[in-house]
N, C-alpha and C. Protein backbone atom coordinates (compact mmCIF):
# COMPACT_ATOMS: atom_id res chain seq x y z
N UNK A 1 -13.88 57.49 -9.26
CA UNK A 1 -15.05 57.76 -8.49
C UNK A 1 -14.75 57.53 -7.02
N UNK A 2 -15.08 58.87 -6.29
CA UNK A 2 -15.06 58.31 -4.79
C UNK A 2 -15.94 57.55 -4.15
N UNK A 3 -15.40 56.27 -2.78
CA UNK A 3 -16.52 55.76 -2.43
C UNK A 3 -17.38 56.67 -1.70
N UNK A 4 -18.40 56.12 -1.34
CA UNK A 4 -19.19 57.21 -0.74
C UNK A 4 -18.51 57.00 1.15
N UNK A 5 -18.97 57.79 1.59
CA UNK A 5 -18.63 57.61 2.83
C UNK A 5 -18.90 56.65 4.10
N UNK A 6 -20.01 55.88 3.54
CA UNK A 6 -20.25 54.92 4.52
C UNK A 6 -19.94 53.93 4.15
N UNK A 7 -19.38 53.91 3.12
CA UNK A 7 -18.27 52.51 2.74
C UNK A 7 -16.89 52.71 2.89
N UNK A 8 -16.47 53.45 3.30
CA UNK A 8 -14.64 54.05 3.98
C UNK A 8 -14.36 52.62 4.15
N UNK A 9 -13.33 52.27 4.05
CA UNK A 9 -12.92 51.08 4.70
C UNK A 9 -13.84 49.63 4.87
N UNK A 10 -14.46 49.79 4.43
CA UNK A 10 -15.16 48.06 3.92
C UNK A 10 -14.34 47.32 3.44
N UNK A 11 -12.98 47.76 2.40
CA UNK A 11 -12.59 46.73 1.34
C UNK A 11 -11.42 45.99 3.01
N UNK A 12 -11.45 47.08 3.97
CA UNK A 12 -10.17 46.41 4.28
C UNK A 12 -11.11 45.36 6.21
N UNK A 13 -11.66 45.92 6.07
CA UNK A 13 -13.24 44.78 7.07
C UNK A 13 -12.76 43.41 6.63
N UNK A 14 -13.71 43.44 4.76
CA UNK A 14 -13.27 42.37 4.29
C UNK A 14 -12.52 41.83 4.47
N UNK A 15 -11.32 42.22 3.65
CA UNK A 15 -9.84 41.58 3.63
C UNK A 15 -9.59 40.96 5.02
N UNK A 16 -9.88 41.51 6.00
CA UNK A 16 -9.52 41.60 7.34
C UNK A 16 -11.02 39.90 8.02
N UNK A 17 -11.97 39.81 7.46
CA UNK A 17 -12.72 38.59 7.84
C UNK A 17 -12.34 37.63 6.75
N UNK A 18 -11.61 37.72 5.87
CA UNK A 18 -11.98 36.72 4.27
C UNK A 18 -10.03 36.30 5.09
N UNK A 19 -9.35 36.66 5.40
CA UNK A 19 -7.77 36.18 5.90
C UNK A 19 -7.86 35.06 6.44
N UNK A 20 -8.64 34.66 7.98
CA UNK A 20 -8.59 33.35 8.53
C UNK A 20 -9.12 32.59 7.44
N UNK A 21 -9.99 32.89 6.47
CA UNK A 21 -10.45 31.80 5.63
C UNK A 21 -9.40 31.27 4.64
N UNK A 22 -8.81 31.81 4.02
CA UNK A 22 -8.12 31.85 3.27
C UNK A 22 -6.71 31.41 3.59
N UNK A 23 -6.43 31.34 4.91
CA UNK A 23 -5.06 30.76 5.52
C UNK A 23 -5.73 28.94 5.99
N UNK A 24 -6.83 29.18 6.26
CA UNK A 24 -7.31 28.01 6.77
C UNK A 24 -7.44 26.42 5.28
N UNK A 25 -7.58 27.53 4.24
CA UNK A 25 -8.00 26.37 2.91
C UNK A 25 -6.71 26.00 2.57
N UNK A 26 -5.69 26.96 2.53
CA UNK A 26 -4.08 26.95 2.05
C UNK A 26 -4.03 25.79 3.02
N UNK A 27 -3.93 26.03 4.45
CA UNK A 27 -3.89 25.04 5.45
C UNK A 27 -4.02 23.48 4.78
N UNK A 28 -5.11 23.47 5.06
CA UNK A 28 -5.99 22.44 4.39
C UNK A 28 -5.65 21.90 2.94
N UNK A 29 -5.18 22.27 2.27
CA UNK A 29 -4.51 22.13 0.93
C UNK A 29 -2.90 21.52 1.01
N UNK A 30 -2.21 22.50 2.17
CA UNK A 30 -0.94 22.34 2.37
C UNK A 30 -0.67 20.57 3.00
N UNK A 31 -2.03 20.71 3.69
CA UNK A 31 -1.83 19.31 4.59
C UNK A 31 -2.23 17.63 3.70
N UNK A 32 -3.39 17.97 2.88
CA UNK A 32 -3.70 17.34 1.98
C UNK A 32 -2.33 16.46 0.65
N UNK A 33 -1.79 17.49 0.83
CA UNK A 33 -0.38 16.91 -0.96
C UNK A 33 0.48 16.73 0.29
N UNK A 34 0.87 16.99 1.17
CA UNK A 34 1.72 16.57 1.99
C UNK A 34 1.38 14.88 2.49
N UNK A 35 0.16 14.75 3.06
CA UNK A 35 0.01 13.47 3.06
C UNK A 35 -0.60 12.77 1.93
N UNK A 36 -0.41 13.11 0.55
CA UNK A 36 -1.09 12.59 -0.96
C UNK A 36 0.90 12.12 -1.20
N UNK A 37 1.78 12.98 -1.17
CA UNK A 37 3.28 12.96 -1.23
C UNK A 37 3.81 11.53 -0.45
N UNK A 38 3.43 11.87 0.73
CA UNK A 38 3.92 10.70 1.99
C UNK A 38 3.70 9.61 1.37
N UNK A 39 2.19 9.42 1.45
CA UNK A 39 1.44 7.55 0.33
C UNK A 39 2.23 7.17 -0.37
N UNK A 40 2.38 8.02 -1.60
CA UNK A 40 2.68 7.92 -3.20
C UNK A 40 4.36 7.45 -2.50
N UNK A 41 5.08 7.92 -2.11
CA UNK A 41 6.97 7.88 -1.83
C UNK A 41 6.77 6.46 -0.83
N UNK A 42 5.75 6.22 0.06
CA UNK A 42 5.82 5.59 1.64
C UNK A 42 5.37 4.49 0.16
N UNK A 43 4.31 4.28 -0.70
CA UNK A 43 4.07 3.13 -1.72
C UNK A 43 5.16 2.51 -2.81
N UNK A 44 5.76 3.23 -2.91
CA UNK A 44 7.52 3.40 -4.10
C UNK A 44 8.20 3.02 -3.39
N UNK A 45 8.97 3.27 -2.10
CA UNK A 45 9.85 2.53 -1.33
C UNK A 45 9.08 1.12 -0.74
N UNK A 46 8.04 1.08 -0.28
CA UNK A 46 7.67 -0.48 0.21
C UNK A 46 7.83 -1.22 -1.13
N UNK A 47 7.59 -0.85 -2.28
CA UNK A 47 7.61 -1.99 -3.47
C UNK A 47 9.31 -2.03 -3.55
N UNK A 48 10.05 -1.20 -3.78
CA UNK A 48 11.63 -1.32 -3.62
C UNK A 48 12.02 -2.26 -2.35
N UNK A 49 11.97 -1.86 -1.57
CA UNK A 49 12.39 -3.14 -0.26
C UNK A 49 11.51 -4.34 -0.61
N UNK A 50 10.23 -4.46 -0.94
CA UNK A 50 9.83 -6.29 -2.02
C UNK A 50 11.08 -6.51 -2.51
N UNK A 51 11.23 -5.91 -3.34
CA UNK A 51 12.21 -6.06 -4.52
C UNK A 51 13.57 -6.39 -3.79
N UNK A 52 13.73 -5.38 -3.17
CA UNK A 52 15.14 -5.78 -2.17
C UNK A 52 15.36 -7.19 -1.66
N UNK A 53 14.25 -8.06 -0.95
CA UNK A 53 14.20 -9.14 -0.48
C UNK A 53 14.54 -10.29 -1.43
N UNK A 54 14.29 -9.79 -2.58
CA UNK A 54 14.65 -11.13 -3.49
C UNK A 54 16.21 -11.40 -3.69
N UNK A 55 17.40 -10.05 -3.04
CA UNK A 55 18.66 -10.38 -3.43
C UNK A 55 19.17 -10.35 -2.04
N UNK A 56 18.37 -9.76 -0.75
CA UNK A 56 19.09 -9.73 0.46
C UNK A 56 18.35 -10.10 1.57
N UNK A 57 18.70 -9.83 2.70
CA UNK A 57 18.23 -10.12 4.36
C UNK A 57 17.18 -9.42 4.01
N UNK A 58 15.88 -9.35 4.99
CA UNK A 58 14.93 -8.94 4.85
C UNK A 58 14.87 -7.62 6.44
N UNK A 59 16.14 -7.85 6.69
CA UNK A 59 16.53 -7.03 8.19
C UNK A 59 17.12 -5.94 7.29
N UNK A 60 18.06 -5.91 6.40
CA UNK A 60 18.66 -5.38 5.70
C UNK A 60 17.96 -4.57 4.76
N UNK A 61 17.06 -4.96 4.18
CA UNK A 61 16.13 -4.22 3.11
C UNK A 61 14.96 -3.75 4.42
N UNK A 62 14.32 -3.96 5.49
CA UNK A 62 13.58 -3.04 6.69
C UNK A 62 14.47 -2.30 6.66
N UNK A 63 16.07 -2.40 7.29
CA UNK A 63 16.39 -0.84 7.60
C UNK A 63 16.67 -0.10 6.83
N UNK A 64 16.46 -0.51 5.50
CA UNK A 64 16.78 0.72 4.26
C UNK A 64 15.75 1.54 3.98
N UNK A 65 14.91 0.78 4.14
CA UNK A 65 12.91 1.54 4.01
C UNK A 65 12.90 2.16 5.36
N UNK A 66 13.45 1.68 6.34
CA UNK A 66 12.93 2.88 7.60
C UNK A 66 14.38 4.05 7.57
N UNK A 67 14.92 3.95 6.78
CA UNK A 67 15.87 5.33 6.28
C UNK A 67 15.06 6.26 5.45
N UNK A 68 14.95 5.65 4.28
CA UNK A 68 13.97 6.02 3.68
C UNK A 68 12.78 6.74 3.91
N UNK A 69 11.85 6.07 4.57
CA UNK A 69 11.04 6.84 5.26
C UNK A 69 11.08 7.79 6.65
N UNK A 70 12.22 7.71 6.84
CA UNK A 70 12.15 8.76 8.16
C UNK A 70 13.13 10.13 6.81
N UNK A 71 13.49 10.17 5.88
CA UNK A 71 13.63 11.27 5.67
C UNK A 71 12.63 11.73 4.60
N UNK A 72 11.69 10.84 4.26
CA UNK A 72 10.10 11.33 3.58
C UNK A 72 9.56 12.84 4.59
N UNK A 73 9.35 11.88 6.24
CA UNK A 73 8.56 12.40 7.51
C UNK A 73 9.42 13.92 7.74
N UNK A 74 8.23 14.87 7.56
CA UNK A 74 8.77 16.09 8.63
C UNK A 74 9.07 16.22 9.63
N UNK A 75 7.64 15.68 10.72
CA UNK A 75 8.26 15.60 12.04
C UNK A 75 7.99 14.17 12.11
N UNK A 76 8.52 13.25 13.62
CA UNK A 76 8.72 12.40 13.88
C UNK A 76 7.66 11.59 14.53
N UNK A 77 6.49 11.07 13.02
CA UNK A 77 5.61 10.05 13.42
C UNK A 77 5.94 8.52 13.23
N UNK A 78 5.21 7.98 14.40
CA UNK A 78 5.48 6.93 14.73
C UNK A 78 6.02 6.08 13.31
N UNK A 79 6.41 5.23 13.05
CA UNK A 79 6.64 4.40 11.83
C UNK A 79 6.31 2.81 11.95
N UNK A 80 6.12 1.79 11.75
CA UNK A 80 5.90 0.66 11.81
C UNK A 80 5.95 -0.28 10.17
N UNK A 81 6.55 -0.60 10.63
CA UNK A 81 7.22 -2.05 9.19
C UNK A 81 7.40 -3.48 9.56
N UNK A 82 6.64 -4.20 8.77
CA UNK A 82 6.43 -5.37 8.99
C UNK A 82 6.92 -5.99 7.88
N UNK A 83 7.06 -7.13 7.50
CA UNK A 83 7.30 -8.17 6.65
C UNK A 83 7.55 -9.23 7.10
N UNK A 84 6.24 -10.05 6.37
CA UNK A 84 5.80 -11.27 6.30
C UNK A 84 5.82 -12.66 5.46
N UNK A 85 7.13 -13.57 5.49
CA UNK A 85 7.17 -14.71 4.25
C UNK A 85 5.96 -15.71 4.42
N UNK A 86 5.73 -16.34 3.31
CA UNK A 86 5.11 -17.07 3.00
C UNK A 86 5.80 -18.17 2.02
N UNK A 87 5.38 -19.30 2.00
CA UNK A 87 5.85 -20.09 0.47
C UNK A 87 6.24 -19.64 -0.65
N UNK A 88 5.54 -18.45 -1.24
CA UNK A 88 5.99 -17.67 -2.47
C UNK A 88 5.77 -16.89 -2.42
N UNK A 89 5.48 -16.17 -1.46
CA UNK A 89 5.17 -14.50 -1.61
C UNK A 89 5.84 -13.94 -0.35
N UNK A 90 6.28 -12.54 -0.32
CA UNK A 90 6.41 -12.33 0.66
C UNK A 90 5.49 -10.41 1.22
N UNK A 91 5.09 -10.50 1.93
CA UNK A 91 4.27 -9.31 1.97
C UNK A 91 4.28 -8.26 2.94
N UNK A 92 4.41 -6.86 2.69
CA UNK A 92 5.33 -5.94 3.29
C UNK A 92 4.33 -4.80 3.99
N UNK A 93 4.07 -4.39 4.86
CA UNK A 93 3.27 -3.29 5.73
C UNK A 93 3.50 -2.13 6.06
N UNK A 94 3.48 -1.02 5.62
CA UNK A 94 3.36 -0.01 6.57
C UNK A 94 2.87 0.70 7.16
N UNK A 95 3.16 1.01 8.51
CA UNK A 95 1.75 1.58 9.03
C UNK A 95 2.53 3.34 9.60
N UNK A 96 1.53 4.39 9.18
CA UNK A 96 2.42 5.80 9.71
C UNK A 96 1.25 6.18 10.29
N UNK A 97 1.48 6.66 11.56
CA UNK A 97 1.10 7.57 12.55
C UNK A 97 0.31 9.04 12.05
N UNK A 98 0.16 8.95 10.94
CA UNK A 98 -0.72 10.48 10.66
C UNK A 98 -2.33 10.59 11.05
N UNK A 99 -2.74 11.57 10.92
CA UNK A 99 -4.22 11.92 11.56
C UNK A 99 -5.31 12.31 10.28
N UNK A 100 -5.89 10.60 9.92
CA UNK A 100 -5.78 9.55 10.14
C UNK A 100 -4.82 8.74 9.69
N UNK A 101 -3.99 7.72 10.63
CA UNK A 101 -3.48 6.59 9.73
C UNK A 101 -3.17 6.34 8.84
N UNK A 102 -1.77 5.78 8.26
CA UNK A 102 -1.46 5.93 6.98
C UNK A 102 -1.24 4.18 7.08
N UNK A 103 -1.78 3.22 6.16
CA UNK A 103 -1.62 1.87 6.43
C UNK A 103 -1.54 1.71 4.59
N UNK A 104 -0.36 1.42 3.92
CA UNK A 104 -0.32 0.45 3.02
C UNK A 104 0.04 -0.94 2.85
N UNK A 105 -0.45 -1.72 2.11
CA UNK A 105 -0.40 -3.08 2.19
C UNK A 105 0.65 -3.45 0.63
N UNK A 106 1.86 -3.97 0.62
CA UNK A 106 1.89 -4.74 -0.96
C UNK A 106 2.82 -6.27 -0.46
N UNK A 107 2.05 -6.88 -1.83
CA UNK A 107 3.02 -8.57 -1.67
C UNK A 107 3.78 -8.26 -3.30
N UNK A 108 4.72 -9.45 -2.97
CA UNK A 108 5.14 -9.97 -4.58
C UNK A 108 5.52 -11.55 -4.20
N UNK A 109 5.66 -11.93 -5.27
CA UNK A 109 6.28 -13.25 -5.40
C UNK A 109 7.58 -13.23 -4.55
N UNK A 110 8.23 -14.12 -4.09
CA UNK A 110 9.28 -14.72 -3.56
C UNK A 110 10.39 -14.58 -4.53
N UNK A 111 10.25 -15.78 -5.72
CA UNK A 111 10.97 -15.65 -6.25
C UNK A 111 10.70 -15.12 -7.39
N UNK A 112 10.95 -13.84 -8.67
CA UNK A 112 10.78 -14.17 -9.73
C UNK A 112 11.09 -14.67 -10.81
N UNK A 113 10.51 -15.13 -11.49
CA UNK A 113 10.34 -16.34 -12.92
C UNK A 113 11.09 -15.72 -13.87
């Protein structure tokens, strides 16, 4: 069936207003698992460097996590790593520069039993 004539080219109007939308959600999607990815890897390596501290320097297990995390990062946001002893625990920070803020917190014991 032909369209009629005052619909010529509608499908491609459409196509042509429905594009920015549709690049914009991908967008938005793309950016979302990218920083859902970052957490989840930036949360797995801070518990590994805990872990690290119980057999080494705690300078030594920081610069293995900021290896680590600078080849997580696409481009080059800020990074910040802390670690903090206590009597039996020792408790590890990171803070990443994304829009908003990426701040995880974990402790463990010092020594384990």
């Amino acid at each position: 069936m032909k369209p009629h004539r005052s619909q010529a080219g509608q499908g491609i109007i459409e196509a042509l207003l429905s594009l920015p939308l549709l690049f914009l959600a991908g967008s938005i999607l793309t950016l979302l698992l990218y920083r859902a990815l970052v957490f989840h890897l930036t949360n797995y390596h801070l518990h590994e460097a805990l872990i690290c501290t119980q057999d080494a320097s705690i300078q030594l297990c920081q610069k293995e996590l900021d290896a680590r995390l600078s080849r997580i990062l696409i481009t080059q946001q800020t990074v910040s790593v802390r670690f903090q002893k206590n009597q039996d625990r020792i408790k590890g920070t990171v803070r990443i520069e994304l829009h908003p803020p990426l701040r995880i917190e974990k402790s463990i014991r010092r020594k384990l039993l």
